[in-house]
C-alpha atoms as a PDB file:
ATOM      1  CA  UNK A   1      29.531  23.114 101.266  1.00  0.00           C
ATOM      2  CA  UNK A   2      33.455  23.959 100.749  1.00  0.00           C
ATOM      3  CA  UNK A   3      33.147  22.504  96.582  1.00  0.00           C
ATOM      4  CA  UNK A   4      30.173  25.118  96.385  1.00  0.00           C
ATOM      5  CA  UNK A   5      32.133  27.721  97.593  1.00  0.00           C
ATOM      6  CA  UNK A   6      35.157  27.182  95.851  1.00  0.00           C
ATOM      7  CA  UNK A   7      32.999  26.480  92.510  1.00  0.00           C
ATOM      8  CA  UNK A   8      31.566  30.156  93.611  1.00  0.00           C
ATOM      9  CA  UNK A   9      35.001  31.639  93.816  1.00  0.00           C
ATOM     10  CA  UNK A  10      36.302  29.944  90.443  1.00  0.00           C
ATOM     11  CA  UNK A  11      33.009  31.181  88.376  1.00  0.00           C
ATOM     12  CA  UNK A  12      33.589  34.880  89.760  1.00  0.00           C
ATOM     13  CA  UNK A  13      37.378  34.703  88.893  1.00  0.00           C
ATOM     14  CA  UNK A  14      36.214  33.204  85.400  1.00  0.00           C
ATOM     15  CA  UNK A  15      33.377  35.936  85.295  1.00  0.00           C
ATOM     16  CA  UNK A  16      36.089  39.008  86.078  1.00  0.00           C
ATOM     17  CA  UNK A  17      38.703  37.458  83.827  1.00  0.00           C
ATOM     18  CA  UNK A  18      37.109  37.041  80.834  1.00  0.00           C
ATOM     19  CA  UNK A  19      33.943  39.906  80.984  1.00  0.00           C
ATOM     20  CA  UNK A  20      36.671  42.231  79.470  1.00  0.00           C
ATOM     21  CA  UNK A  21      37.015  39.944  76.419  1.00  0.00           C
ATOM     22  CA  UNK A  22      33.966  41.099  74.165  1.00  0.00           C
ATOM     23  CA  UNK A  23      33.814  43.594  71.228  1.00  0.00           C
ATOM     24  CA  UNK A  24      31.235  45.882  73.875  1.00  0.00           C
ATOM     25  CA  UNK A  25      33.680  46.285  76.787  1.00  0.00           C
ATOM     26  CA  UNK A  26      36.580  48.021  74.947  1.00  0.00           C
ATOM     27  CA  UNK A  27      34.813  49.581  71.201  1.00  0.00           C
ATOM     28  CA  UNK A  28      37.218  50.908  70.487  1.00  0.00           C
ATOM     29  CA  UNK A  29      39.766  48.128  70.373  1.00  0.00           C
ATOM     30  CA  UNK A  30      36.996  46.596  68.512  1.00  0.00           C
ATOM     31  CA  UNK A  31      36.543  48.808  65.863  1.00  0.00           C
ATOM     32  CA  UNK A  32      40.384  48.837  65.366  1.00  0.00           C
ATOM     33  CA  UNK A  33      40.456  45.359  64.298  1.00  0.00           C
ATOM     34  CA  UNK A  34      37.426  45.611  62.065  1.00  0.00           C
ATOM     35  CA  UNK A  35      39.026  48.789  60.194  1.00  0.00           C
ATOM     36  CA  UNK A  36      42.579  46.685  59.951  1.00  0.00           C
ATOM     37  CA  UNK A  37      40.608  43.517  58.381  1.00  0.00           C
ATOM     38  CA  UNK A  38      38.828  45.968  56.447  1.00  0.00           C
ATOM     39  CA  UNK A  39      41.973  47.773  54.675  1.00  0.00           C
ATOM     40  CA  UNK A  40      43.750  44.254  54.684  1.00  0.00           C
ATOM     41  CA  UNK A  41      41.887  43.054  51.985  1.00  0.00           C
ATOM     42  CA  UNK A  42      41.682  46.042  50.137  1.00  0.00           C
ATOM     43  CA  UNK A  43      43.372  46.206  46.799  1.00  0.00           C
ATOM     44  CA  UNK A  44      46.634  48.275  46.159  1.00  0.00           C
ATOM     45  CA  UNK A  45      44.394  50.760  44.677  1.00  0.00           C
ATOM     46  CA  UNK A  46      41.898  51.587  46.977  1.00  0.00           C
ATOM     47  CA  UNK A  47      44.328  51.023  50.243  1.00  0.00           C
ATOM     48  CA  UNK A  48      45.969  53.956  48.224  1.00  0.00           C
ATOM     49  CA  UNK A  49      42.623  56.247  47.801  1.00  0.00           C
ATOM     50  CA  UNK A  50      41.499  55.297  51.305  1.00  0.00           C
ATOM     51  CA  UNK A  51      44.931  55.390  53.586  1.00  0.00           C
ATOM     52  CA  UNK A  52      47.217  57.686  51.350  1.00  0.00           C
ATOM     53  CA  UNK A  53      44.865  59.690  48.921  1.00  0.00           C
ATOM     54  CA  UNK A  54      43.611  61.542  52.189  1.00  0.00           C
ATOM     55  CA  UNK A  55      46.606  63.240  52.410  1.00  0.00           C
ATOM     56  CA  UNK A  56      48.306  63.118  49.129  1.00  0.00           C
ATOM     57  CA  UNK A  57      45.805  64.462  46.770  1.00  0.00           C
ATOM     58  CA  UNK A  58      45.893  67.353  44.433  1.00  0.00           C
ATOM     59  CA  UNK A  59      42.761  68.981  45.979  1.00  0.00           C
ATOM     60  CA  UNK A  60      43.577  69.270  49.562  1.00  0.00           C
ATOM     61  CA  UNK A  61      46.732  69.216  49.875  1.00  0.00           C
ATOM     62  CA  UNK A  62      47.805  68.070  53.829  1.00  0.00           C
ATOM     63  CA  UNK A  63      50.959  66.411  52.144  1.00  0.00           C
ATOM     64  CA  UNK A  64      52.878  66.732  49.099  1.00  0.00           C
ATOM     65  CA  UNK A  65      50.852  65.235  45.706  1.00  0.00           C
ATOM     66  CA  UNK A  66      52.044  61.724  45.590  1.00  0.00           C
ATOM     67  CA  UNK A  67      52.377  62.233  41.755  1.00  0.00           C
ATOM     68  CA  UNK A  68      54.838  64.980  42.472  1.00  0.00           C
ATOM     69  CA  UNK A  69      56.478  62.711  45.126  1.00  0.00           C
ATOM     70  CA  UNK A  70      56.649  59.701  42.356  1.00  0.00           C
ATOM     71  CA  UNK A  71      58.507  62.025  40.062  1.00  0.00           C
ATOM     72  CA  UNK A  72      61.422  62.799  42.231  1.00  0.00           C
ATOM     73  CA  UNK A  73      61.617  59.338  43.605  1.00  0.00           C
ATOM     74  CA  UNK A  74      61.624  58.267  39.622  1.00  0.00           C
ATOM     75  CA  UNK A  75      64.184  60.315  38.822  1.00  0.00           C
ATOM     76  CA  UNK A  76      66.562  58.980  41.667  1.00  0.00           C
ATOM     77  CA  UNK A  77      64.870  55.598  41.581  1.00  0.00           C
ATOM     78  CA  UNK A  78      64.149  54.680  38.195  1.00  0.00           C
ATOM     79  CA  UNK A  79      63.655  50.651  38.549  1.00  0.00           C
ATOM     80  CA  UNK A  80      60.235  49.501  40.069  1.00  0.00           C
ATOM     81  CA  UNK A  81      62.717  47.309  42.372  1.00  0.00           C
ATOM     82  CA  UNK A  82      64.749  50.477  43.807  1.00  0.00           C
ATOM     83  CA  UNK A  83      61.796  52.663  43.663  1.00  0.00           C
ATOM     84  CA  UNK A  84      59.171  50.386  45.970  1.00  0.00           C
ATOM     85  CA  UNK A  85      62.239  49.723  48.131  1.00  0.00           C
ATOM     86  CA  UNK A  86      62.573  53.718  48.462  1.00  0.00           C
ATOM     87  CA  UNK A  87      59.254  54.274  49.389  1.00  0.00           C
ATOM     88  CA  UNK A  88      59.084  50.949  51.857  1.00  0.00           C
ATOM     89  CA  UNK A  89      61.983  52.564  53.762  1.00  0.00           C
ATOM     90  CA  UNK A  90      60.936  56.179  54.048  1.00  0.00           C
ATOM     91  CA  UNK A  91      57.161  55.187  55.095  1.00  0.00           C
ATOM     92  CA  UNK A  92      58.713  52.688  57.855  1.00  0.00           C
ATOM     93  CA  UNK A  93      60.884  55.720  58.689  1.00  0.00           C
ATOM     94  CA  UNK A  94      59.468  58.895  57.460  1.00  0.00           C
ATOM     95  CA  UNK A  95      62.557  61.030  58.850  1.00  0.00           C
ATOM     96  CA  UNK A  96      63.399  64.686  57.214  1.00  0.00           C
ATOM     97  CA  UNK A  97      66.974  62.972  56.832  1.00  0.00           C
ATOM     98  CA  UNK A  98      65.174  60.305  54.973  1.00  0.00           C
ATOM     99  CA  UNK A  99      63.282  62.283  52.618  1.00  0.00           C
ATOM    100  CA  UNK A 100      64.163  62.710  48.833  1.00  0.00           C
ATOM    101  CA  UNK A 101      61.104  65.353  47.856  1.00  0.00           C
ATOM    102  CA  UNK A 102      62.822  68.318  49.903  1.00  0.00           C
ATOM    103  CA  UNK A 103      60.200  70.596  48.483  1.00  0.00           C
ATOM    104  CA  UNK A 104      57.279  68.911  50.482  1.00  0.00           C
ATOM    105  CA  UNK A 105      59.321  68.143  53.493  1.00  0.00           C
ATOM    106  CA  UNK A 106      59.683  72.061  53.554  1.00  0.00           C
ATOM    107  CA  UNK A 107      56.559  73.041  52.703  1.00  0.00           C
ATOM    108  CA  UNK A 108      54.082  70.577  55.022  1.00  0.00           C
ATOM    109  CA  UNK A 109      54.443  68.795  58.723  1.00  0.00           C
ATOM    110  CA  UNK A 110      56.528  65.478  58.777  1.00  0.00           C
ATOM    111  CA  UNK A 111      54.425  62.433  57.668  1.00  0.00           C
ATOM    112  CA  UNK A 112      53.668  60.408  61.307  1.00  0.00           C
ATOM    113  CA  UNK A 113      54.983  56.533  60.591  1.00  0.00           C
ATOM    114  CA  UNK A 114      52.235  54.088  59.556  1.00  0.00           C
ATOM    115  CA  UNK A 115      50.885  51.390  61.289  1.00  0.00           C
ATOM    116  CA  UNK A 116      51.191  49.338  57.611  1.00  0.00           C
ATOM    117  CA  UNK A 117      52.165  46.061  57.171  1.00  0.00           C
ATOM    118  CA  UNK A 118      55.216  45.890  54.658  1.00  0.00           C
ATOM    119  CA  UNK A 119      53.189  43.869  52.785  1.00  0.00           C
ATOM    120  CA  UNK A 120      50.488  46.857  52.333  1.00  0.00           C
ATOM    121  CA  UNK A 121      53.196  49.390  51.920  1.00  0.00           C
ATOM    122  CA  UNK A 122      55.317  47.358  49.223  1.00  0.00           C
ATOM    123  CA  UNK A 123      51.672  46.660  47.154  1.00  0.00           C
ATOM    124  CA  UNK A 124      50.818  50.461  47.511  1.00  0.00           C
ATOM    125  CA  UNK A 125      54.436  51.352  46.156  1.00  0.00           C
ATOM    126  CA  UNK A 126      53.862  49.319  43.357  1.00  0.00           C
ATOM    127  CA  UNK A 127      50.905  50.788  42.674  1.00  0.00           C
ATOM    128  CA  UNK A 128      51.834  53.954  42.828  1.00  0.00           C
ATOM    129  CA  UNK A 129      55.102  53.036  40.781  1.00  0.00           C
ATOM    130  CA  UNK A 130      52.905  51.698  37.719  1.00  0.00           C
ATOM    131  CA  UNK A 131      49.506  53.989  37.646  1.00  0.00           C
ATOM    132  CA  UNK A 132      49.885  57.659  35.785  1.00  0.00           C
ATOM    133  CA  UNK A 133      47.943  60.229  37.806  1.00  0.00           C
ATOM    134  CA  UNK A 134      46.860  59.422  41.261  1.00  0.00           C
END
């Protein structure tokens, strides 16, 4: 009788422990991790239209145009190598001290930092560093 109630006690402490663990008892955790698996393995280009183009577009503008932003960042930053590694460090850090387009960090709110991987961010900078009008 004692190993049936102690194999009742261990199944409810299983049973409590691990009911938490399933994509219904927290959806929104859930849905997280599908969106990140979902914008990890999208290209450069779309992670750009998708995570960046909402903001940064020339029709609603919530944040400078991004081809605005590439022009003053070319101008200081004319190598792809110094230029990625510009934009890497201000989107890890996007501080009014940090910026380099003055004109959009006077005109609109201060970007919120990314929950990128520097992997994402360095592709998307790359991106952004070869394409002509985003």
């Amino acid at each position: 009788m004692t190993n049936l109630k102690l194999f009742s006690i261990i199944i409810v402490l299983l049973f409590t422990t691990f009911n938490g663990i399933n994509k219904f008892s927290n959806p929104q955790t859930y849905q997280q991790i599908k969106n990140n698996i979902r914008v990890a393995q999208q290209t450069p280009e779309a992670f750009f239209k998708t995570q960046c183009g909402f903001c940064h577009n020339k029709e609603e503008l919530i944040a400078p145009d991004m081809n605005k932003i590439k022009a003053v960042y070319l101008k200081k930053y004319p190598t792809k190598e110094a230029f990625v590694k510009a934009i890497i460090a201000f989107v890890k850090n996007p501080d009014k001290k940090n910026a380099i387009y003055k004109e959009g960090i006077e005109k609109f709110t201060d970007m919120p930092k990314m929950p990128f991987k520097d992997e994402q961010i360095k592709a998307v900078a790359r991106y952004i560093y070869s394409t002509s009008g985003l």
